[in-house]
PDB file of N, CA and C in Angstrom:
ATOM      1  N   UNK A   1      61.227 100.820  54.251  1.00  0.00           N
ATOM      2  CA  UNK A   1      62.604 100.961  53.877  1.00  0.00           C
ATOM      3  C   UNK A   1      62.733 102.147  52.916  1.00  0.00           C
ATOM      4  N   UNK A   2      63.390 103.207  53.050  1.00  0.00           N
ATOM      5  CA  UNK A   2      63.801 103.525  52.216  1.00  0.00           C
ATOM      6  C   UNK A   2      65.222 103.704  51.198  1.00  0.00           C
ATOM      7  N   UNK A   3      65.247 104.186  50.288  1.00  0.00           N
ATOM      8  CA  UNK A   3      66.077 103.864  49.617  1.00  0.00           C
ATOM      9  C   UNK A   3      66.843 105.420  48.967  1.00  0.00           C
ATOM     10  N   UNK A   4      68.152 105.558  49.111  1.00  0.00           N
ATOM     11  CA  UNK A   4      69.093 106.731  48.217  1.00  0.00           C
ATOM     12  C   UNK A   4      69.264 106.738  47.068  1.00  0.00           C
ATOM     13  N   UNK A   5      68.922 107.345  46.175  1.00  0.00           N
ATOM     14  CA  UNK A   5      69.421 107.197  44.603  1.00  0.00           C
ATOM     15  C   UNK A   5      70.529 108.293  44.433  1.00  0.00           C
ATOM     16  N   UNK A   6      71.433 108.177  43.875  1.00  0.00           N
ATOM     17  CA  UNK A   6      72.590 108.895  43.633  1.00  0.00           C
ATOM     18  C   UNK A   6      71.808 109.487  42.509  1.00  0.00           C
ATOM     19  N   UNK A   7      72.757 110.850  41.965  1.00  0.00           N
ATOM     20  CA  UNK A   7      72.296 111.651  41.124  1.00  0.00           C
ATOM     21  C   UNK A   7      73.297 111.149  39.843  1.00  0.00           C
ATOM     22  N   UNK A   8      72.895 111.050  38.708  1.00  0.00           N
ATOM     23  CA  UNK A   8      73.662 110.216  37.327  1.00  0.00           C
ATOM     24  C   UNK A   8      75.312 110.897  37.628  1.00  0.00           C
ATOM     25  N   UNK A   9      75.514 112.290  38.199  1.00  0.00           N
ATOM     26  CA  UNK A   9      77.056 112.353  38.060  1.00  0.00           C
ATOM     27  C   UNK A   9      77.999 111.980  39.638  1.00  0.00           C
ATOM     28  N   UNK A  10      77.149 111.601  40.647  1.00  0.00           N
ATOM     29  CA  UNK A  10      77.781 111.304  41.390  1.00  0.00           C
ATOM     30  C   UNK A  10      78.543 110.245  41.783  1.00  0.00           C
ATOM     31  N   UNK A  11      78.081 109.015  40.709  1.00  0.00           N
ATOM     32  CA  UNK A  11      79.074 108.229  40.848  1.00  0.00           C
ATOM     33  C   UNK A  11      80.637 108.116  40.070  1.00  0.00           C
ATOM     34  N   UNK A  12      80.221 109.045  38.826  1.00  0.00           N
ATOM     35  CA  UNK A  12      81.471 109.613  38.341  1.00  0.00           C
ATOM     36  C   UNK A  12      82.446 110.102  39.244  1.00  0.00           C
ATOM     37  N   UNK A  13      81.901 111.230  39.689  1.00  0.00           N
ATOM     38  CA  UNK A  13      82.966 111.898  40.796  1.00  0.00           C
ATOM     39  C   UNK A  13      83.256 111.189  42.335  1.00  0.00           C
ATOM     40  N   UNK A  14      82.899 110.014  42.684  1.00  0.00           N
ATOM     41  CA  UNK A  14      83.303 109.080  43.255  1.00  0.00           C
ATOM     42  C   UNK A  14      84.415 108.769  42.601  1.00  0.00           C
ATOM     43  N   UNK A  15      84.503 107.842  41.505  1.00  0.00           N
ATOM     44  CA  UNK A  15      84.801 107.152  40.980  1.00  0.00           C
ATOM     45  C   UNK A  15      86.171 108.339  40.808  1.00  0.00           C
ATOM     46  N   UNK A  16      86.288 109.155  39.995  1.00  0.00           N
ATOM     47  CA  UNK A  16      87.868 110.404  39.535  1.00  0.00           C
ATOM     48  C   UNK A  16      88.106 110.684  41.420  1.00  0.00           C
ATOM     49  N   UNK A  17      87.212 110.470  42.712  1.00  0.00           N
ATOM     50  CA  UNK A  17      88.072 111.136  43.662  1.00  0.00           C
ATOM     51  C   UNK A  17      89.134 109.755  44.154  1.00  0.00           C
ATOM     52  N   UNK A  18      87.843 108.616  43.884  1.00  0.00           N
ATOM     53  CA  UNK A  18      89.267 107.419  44.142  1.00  0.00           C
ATOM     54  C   UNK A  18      89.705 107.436  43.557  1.00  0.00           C
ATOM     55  N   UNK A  19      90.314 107.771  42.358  1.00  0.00           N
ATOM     56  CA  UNK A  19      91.619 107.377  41.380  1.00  0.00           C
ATOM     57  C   UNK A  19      92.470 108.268  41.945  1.00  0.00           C
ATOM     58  N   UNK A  20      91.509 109.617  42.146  1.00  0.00           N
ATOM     59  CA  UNK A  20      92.740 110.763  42.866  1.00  0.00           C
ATOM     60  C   UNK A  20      93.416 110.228  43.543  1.00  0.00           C
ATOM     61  N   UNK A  21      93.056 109.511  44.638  1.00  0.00           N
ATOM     62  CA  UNK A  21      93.305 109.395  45.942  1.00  0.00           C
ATOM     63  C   UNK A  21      94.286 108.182  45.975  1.00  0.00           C
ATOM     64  N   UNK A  22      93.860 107.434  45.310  1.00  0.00           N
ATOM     65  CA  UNK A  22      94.938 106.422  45.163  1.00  0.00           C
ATOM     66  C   UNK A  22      96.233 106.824  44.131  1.00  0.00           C
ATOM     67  N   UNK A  23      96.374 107.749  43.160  1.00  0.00           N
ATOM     68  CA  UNK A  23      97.289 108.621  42.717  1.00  0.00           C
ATOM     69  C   UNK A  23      98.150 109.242  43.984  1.00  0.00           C
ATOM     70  N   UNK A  24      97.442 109.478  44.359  1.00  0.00           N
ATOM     71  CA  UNK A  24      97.846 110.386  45.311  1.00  0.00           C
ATOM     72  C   UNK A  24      99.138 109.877  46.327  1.00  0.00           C
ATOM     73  N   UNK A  25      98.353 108.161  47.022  1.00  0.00           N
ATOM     74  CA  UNK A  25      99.337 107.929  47.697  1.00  0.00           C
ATOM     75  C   UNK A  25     100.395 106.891  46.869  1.00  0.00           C
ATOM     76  N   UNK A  26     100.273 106.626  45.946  1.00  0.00           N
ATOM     77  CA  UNK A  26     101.498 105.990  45.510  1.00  0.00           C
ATOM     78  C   UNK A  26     102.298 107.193  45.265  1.00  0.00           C
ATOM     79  N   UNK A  27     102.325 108.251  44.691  1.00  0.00           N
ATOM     80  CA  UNK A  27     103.368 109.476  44.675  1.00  0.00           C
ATOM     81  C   UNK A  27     103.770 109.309  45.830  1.00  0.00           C
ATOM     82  N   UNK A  28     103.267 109.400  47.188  1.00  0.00           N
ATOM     83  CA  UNK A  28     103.962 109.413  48.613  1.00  0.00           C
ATOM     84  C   UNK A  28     104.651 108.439  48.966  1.00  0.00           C
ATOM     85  N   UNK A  29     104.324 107.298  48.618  1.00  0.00           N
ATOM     86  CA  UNK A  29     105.177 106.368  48.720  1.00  0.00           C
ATOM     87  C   UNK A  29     106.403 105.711  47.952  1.00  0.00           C
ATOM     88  N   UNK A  30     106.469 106.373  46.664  1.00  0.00           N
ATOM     89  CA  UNK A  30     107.462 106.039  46.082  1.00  0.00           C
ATOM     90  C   UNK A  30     108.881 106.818  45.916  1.00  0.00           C
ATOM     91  N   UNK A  31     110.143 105.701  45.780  1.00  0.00           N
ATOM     92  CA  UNK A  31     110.959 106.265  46.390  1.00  0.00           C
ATOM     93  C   UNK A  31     111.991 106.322  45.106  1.00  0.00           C
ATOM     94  N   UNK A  32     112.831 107.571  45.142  1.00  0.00           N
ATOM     95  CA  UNK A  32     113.755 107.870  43.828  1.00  0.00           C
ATOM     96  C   UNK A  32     114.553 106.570  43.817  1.00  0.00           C
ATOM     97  N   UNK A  33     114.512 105.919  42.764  1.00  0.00           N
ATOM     98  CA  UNK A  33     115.554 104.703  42.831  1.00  0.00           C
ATOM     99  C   UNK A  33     117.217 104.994  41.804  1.00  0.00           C
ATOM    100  N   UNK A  34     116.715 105.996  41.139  1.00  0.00           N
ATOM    101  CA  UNK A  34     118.035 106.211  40.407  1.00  0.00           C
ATOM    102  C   UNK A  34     118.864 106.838  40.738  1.00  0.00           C
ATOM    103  N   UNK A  35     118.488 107.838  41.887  1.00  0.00           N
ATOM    104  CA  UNK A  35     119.340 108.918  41.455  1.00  0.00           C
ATOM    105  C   UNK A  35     120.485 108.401  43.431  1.00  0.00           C
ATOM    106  N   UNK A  36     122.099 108.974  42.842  1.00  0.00           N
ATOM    107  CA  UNK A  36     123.183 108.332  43.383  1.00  0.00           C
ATOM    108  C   UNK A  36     123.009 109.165  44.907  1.00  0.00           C
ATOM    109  N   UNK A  37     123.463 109.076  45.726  1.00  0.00           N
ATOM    110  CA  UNK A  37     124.048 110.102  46.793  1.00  0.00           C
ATOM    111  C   UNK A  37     124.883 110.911  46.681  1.00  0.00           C
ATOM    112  N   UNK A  38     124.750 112.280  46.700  1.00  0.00           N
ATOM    113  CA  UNK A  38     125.701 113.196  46.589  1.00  0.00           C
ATOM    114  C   UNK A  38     126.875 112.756  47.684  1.00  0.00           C
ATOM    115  N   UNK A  39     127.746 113.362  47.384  1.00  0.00           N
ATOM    116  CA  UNK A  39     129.455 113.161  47.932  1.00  0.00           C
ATOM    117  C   UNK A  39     129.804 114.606  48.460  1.00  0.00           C
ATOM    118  N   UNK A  40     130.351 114.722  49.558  1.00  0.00           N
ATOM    119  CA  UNK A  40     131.617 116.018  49.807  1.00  0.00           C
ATOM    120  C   UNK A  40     132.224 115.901  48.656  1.00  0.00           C
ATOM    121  N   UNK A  41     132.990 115.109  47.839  1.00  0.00           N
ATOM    122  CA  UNK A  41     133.903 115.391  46.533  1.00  0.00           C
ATOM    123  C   UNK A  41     133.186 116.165  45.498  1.00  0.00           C
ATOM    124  N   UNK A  42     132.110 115.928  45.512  1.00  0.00           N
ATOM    125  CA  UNK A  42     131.670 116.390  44.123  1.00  0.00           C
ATOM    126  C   UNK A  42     130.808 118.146  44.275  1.00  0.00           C
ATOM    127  N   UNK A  43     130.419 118.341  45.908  1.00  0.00           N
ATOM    128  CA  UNK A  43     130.690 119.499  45.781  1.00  0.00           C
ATOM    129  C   UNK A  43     131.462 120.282  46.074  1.00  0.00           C
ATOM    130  N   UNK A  44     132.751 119.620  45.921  1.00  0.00           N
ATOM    131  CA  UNK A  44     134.324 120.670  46.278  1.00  0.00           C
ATOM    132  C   UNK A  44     134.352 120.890  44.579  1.00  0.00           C
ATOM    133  N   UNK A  45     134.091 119.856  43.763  1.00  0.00           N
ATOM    134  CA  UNK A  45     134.099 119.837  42.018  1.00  0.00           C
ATOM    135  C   UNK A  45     133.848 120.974  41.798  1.00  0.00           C
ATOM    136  N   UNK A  46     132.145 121.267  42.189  1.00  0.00           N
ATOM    137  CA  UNK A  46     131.669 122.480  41.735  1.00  0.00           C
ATOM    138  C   UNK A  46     132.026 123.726  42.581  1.00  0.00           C
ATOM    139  N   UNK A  47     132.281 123.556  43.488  1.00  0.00           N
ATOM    140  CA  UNK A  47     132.830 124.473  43.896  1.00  0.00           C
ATOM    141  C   UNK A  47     134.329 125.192  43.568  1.00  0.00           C
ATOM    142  N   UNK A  48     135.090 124.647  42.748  1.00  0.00           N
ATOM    143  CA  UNK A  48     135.918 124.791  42.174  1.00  0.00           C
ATOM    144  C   UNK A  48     135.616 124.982  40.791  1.00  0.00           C
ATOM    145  N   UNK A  49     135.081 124.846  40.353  1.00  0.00           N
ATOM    146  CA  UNK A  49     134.301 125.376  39.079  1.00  0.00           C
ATOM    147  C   UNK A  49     134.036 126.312  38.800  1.00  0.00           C
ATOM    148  N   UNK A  50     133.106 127.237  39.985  1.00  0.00           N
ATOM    149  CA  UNK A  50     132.325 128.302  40.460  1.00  0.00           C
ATOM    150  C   UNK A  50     133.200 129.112  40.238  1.00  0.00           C
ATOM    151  N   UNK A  51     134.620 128.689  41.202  1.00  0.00           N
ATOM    152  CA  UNK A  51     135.942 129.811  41.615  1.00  0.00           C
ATOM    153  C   UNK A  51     136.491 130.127  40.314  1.00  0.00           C
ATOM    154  N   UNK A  52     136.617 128.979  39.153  1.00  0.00           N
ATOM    155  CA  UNK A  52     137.172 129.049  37.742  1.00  0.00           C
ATOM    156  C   UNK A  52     136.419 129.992  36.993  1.00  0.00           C
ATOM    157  N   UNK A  53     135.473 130.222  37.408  1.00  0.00           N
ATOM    158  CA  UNK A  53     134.468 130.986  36.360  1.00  0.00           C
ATOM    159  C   UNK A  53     134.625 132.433  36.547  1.00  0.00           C
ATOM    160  N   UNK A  54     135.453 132.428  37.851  1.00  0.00           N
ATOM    161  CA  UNK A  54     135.769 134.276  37.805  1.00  0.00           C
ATOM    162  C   UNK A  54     136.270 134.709  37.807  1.00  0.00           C
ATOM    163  N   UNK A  55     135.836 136.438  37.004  1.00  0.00           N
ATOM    164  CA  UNK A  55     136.425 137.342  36.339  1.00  0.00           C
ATOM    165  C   UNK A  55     137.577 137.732  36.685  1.00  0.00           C
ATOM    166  N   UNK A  56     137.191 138.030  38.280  1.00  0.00           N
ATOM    167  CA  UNK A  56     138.167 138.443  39.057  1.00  0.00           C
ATOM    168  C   UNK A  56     139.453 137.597  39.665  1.00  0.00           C
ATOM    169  N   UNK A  57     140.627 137.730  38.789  1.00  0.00           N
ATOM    170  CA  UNK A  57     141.690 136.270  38.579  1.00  0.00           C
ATOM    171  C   UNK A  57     142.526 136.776  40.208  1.00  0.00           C
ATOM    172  N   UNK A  58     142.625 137.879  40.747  1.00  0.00           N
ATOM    173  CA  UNK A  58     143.011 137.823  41.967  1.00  0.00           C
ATOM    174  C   UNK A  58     142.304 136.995  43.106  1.00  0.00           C
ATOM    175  N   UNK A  59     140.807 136.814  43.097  1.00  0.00           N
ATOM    176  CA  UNK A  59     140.208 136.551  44.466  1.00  0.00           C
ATOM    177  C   UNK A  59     140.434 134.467  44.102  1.00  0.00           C
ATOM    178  N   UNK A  60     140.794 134.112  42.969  1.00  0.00           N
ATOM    179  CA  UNK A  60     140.573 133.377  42.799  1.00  0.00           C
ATOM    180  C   UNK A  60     140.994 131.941  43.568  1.00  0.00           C
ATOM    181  N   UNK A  61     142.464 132.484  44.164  1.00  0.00           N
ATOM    182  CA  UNK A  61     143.501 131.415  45.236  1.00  0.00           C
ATOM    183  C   UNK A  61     142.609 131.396  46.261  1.00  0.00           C
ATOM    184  N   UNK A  62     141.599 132.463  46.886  1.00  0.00           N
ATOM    185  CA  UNK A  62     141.206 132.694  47.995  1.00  0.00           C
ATOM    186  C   UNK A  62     140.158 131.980  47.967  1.00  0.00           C
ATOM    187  N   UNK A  63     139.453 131.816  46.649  1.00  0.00           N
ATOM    188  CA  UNK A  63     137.992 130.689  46.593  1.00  0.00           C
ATOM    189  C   UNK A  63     138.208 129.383  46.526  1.00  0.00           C
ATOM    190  N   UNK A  64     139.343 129.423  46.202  1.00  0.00           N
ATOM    191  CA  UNK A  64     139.919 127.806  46.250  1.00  0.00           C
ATOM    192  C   UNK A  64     140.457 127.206  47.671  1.00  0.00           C
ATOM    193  N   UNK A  65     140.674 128.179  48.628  1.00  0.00           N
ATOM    194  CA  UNK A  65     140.729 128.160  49.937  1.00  0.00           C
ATOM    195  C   UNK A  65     139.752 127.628  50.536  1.00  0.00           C
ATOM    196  N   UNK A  66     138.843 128.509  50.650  1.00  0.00           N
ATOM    197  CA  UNK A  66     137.509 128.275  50.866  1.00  0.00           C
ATOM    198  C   UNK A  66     136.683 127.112  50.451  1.00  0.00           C
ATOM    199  N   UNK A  67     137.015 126.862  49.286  1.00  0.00           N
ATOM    200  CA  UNK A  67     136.396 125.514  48.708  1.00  0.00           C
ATOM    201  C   UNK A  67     137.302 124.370  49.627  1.00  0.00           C
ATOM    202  N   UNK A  68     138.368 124.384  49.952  1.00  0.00           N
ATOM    203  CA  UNK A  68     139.330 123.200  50.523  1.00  0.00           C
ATOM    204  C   UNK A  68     138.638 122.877  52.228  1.00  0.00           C
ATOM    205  N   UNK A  69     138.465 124.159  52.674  1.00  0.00           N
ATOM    206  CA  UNK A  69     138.140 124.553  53.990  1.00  0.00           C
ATOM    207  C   UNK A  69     136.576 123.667  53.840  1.00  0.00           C
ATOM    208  N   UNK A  70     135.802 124.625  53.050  1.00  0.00           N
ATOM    209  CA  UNK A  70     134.241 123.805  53.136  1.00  0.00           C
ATOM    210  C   UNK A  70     134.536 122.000  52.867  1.00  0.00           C
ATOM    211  N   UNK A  71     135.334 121.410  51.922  1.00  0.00           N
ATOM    212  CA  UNK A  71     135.774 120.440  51.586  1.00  0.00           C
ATOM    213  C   UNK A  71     136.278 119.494  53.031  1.00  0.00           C
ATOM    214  N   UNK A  72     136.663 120.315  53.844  1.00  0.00           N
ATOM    215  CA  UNK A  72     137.297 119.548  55.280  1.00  0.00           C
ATOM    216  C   UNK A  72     136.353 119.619  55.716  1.00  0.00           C
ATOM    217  N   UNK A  73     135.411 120.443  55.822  1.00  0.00           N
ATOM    218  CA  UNK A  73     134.280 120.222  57.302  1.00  0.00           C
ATOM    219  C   UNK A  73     133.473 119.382  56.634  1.00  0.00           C
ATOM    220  N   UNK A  74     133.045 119.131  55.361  1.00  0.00           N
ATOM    221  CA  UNK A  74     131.790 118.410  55.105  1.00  0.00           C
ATOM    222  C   UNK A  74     132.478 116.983  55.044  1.00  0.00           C
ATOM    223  N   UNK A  75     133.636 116.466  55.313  1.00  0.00           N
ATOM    224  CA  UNK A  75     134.216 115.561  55.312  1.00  0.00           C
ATOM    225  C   UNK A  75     133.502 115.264  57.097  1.00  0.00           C
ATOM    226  N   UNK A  76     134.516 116.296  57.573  1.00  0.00           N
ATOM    227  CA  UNK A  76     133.990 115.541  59.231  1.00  0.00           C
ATOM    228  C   UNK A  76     132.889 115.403  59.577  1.00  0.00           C
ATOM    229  N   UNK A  77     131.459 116.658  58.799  1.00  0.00           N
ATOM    230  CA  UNK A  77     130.170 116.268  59.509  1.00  0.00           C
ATOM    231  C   UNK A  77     128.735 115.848  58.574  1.00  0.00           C
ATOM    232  N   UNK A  78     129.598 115.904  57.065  1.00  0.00           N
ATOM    233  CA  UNK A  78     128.481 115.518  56.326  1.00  0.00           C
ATOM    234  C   UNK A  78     127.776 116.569  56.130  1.00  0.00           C
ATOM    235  N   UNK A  79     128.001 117.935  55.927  1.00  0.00           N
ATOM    236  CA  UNK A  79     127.126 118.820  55.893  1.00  0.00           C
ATOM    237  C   UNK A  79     128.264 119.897  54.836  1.00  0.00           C
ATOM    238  N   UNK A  80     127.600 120.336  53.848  1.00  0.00           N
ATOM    239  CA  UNK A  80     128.102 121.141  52.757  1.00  0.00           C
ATOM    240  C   UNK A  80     127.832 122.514  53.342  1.00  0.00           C
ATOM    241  N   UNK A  81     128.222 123.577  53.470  1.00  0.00           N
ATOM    242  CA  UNK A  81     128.551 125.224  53.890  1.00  0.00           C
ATOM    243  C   UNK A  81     128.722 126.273  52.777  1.00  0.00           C
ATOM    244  N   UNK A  82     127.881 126.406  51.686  1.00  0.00           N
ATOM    245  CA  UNK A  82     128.145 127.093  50.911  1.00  0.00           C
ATOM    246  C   UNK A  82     127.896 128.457  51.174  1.00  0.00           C
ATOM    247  N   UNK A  83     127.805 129.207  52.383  1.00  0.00           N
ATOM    248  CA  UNK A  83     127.359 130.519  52.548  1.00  0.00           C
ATOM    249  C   UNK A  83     126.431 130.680  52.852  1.00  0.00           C
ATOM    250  N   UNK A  84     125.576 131.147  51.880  1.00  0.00           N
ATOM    251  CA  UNK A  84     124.185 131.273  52.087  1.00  0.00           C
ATOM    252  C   UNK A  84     123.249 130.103  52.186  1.00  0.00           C
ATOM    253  N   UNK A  85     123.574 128.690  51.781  1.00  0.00           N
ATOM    254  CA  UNK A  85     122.955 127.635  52.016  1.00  0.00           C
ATOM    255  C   UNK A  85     123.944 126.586  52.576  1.00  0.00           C
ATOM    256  N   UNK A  86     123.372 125.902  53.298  1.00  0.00           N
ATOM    257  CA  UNK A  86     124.200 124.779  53.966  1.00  0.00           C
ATOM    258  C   UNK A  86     123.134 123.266  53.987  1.00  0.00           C
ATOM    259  N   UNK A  87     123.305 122.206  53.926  1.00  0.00           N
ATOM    260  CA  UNK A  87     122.930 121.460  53.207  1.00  0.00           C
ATOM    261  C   UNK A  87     123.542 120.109  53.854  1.00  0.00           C
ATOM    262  N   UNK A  88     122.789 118.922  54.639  1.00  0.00           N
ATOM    263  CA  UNK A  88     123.668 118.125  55.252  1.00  0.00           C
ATOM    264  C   UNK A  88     123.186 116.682  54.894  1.00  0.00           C
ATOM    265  N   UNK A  89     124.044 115.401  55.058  1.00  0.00           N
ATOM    266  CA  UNK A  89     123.481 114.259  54.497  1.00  0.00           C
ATOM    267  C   UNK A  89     123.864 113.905  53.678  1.00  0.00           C
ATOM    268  N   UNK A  90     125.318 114.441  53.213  1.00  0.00           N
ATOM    269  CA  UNK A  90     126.033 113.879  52.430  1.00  0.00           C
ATOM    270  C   UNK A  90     127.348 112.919  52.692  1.00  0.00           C
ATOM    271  N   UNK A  91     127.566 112.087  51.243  1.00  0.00           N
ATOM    272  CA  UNK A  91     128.991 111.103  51.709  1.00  0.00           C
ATOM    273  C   UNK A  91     130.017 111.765  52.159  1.00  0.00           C
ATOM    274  N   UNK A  92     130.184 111.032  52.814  1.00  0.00           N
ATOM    275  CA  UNK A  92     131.945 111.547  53.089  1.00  0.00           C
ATOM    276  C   UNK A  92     132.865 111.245  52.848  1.00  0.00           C
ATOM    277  N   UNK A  93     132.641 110.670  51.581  1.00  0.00           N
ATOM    278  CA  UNK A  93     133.643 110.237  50.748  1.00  0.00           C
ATOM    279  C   UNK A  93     134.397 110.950  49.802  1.00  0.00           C
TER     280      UNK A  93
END
């Protein structure tokens, strides 16, 4: 018969790769419990916010347009349209 002797640090690093590893999958499995579902309302909010913040007091009726417009479609499909990002999976409430 013979027999394996581990080397004095290898059962250490056993030992830190299972902790890894079991670290590891509870991060994957756990799920945000606090945080709410975003709403179509609340990004017409900021999006009206955005429009308040600028300089330019002419374009400003026209961003508020736009905010009403993005505000209707993410109503019908759940999906926010901010331009350059669009973003879907939200209430439609």
């Amino acid at each position: 018969m013979v027999q394996i002797i581990d080397s004095p640090g290898t059962a250490s690093r056993k030992a830190a790769m299972l902790i890894a590893v079991l670290l590891g999958l509870s991060l994957l499995s756990s799920v945000p419990g606090s945080s709410a579902p975003m709403r179509c309302s609340g990004e017409q909010k900021t999006c009206i916010a955005n429009c308040n913040k600028s300089l330019d007091r002419s374009s400003i009726s026209i961003c508020l347009t736009n905010c009403g417009k993005r505000q209707s479609a993410c109503l019908k499909t759940g999906c926010w349209d901010s331009g350059p990002q669009r973003y879907c999976g939200l209430l439609k409430q």
